[in-house]
C-alpha atoms as a PDB file:
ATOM      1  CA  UNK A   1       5.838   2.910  -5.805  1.00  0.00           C
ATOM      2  CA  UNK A   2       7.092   6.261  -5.904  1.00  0.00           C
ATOM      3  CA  UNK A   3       4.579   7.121  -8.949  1.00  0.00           C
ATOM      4  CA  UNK A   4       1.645   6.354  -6.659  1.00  0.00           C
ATOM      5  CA  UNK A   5      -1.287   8.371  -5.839  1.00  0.00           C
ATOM      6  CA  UNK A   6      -3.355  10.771  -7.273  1.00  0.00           C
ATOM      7  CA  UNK A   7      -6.796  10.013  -4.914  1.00  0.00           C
ATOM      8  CA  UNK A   8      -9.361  12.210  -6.007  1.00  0.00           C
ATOM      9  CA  UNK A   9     -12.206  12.414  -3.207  1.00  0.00           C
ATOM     10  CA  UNK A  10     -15.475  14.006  -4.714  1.00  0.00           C
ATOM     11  CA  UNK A  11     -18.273  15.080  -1.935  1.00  0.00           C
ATOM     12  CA  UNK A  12     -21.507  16.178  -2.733  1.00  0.00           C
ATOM     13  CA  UNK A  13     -25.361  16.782  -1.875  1.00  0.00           C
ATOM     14  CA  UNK A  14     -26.658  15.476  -4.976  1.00  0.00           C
ATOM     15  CA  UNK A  15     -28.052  12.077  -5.393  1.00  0.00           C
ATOM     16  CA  UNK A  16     -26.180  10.080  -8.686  1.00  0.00           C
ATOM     17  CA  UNK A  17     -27.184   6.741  -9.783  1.00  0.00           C
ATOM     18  CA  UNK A  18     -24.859   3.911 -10.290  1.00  0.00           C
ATOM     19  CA  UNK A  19     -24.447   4.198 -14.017  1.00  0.00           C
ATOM     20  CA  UNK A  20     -23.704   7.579 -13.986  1.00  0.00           C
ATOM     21  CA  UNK A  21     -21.332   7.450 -10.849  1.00  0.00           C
ATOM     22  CA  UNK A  22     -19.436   4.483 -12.684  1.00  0.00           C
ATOM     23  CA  UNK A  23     -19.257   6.470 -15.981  1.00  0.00           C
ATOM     24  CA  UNK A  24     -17.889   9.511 -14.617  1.00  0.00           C
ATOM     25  CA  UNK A  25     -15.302   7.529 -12.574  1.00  0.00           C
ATOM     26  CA  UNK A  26     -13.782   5.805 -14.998  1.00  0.00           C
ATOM     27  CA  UNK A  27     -13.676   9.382 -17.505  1.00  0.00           C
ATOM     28  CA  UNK A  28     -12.219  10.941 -14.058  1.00  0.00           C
ATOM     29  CA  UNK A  29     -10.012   8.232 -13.405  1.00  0.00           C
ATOM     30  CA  UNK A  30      -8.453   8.746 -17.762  1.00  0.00           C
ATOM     31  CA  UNK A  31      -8.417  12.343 -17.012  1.00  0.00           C
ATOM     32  CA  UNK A  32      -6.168  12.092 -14.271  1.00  0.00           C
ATOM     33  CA  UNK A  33      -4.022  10.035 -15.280  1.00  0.00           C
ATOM     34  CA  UNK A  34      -3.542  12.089 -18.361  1.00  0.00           C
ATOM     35  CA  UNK A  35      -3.152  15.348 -16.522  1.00  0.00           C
ATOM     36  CA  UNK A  36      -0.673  14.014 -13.980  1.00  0.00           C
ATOM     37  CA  UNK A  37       1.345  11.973 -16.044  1.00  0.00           C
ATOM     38  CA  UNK A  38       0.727   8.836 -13.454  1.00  0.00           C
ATOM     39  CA  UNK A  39      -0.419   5.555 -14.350  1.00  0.00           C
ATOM     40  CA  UNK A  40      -4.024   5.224 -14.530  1.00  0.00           C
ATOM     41  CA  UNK A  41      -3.162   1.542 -12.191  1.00  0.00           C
ATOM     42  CA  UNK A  42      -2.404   4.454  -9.156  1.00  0.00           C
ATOM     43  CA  UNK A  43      -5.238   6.765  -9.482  1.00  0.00           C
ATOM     44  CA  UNK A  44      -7.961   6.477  -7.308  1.00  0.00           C
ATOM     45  CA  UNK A  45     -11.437   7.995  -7.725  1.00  0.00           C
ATOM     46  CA  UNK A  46     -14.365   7.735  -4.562  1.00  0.00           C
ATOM     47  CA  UNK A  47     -17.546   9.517  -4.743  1.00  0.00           C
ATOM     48  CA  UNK A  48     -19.663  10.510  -1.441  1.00  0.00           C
ATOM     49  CA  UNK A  49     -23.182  11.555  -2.619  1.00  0.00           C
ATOM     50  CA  UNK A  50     -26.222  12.782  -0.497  1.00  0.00           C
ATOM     51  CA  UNK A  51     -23.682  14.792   2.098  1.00  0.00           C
ATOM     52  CA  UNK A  52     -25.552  17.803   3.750  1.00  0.00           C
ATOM     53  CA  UNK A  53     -23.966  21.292   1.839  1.00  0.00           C
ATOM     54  CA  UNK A  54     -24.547  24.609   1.275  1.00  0.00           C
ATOM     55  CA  UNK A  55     -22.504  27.143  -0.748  1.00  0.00           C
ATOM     56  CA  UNK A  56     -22.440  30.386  -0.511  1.00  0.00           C
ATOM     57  CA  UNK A  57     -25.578  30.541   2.002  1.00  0.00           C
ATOM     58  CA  UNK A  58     -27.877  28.831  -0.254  1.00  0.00           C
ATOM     59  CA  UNK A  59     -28.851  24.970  -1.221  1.00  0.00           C
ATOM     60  CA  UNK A  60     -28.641  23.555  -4.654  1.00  0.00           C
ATOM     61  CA  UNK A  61     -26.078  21.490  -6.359  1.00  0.00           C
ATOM     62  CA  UNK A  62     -22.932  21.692  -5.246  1.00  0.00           C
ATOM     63  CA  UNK A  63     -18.701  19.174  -4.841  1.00  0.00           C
ATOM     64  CA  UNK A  64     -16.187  19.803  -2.940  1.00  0.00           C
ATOM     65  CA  UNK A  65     -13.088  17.806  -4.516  1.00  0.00           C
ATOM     66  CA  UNK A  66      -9.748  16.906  -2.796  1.00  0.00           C
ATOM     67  CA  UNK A  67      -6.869  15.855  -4.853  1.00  0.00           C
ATOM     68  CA  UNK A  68      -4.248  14.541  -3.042  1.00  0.00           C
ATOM     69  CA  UNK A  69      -1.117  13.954  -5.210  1.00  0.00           C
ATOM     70  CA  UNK A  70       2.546  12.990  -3.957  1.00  0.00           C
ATOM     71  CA  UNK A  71       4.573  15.564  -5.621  1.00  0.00           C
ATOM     72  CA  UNK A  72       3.251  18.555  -6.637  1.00  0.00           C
ATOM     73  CA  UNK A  73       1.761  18.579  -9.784  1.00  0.00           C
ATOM     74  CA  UNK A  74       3.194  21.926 -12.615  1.00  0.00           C
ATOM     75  CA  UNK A  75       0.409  24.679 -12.617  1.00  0.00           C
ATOM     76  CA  UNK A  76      -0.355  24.249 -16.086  1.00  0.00           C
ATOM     77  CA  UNK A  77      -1.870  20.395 -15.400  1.00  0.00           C
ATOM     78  CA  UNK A  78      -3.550  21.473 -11.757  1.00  0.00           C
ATOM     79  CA  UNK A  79      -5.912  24.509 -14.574  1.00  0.00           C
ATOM     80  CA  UNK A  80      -6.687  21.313 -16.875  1.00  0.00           C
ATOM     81  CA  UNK A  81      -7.260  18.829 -14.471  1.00  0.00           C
ATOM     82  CA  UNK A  82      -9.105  21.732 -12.816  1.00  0.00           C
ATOM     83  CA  UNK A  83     -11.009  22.621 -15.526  1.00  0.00           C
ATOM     84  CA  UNK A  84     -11.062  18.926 -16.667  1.00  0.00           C
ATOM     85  CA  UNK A  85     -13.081  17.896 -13.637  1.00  0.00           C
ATOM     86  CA  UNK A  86     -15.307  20.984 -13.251  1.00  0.00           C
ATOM     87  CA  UNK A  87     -16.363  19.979 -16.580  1.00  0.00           C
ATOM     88  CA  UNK A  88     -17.405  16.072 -15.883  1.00  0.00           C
ATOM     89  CA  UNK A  89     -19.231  17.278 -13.089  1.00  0.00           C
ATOM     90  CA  UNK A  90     -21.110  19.871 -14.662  1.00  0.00           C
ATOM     91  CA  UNK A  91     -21.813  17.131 -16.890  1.00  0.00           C
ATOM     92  CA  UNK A  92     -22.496  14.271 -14.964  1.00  0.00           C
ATOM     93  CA  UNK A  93     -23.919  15.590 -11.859  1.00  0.00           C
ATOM     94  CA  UNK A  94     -25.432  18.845 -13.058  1.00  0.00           C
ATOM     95  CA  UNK A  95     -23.072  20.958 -10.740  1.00  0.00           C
ATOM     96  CA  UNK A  96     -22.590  24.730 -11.919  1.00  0.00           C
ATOM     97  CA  UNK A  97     -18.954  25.367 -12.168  1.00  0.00           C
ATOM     98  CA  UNK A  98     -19.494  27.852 -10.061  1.00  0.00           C
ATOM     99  CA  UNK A  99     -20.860  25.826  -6.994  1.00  0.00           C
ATOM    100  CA  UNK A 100     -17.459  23.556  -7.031  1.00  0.00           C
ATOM    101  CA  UNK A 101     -14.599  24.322  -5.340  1.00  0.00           C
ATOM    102  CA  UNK A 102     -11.089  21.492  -5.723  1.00  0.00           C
ATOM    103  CA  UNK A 103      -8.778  21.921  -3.522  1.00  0.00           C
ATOM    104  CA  UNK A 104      -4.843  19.722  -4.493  1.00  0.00           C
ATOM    105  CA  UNK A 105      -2.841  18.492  -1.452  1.00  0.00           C
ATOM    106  CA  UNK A 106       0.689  17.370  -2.000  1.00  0.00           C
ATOM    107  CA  UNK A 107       1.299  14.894   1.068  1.00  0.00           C
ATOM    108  CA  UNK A 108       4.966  14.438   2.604  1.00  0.00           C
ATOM    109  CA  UNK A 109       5.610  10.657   0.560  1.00  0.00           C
ATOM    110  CA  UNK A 110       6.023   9.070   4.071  1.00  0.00           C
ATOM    111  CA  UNK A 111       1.954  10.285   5.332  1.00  0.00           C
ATOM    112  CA  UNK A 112       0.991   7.800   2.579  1.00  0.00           C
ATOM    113  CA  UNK A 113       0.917   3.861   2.735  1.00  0.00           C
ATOM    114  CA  UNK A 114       0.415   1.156  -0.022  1.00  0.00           C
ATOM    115  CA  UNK A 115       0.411  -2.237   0.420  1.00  0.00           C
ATOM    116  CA  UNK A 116       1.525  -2.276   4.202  1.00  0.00           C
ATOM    117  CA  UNK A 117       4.593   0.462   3.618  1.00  0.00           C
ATOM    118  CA  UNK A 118       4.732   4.135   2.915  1.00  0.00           C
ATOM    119  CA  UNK A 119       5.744   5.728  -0.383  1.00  0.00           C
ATOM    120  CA  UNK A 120       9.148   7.188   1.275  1.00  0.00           C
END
């Protein structure tokens, strides 16, 4: 499964009901597997809503989002994706751009396990 991956972990304080957190999944989960070139069957999307933050010294709307990809992903896809995602949560969630921050890991293959065995 050396394709595996992209998970996609969004955090954030507001509160998002089920239809909308299933809608924007399943656009996140398209987008992804667009801008990575990985089969949408390996990308996983989770949401955690309601977490205590604060940007920039204030309250309001705000995500954190961790991408964690094996193999790092070309610079051109990481500003699309990047810019793809901003945009579904301004859209979904009603998060200014400007309140999200995405940060992309690119894990050794072997800190990774599917399925009872790692992607090495």
């Amino acid at each position: 499964p050396h394709a595996a991956m992209p998970h996609i972990a969004i955090t954030t304080n507001q509160s998002i009901d089920a239809s909308t957190t299933d809608a924007f999944m399943k656009q996140a989960s398209e987008v992804a597997a667009k801008e990575t070139g990985k089969p949408e069957k390996w990308i996983m999307i989770s949401i955690q809503e309601r977490v205590s933050m604060i940007m920039g010294g204030t309250p309001g709307p705000v995500a954190a989002v961790r991408i964690s990809n094996i193999g790092e992903l070309p610079k051109e896809r990481v500003a699309v994706l990047a810019k793809s995602l901003t945009s579904l949560l301004t859209s979904h969630f009603k998060v200014s751009g400007e309140r999200v921050y995405i940060m992309f890991e690119y894990p050794h293959p072997s800190a990774y396990a599917w399925n009872g065995n790692t992607f090495e």
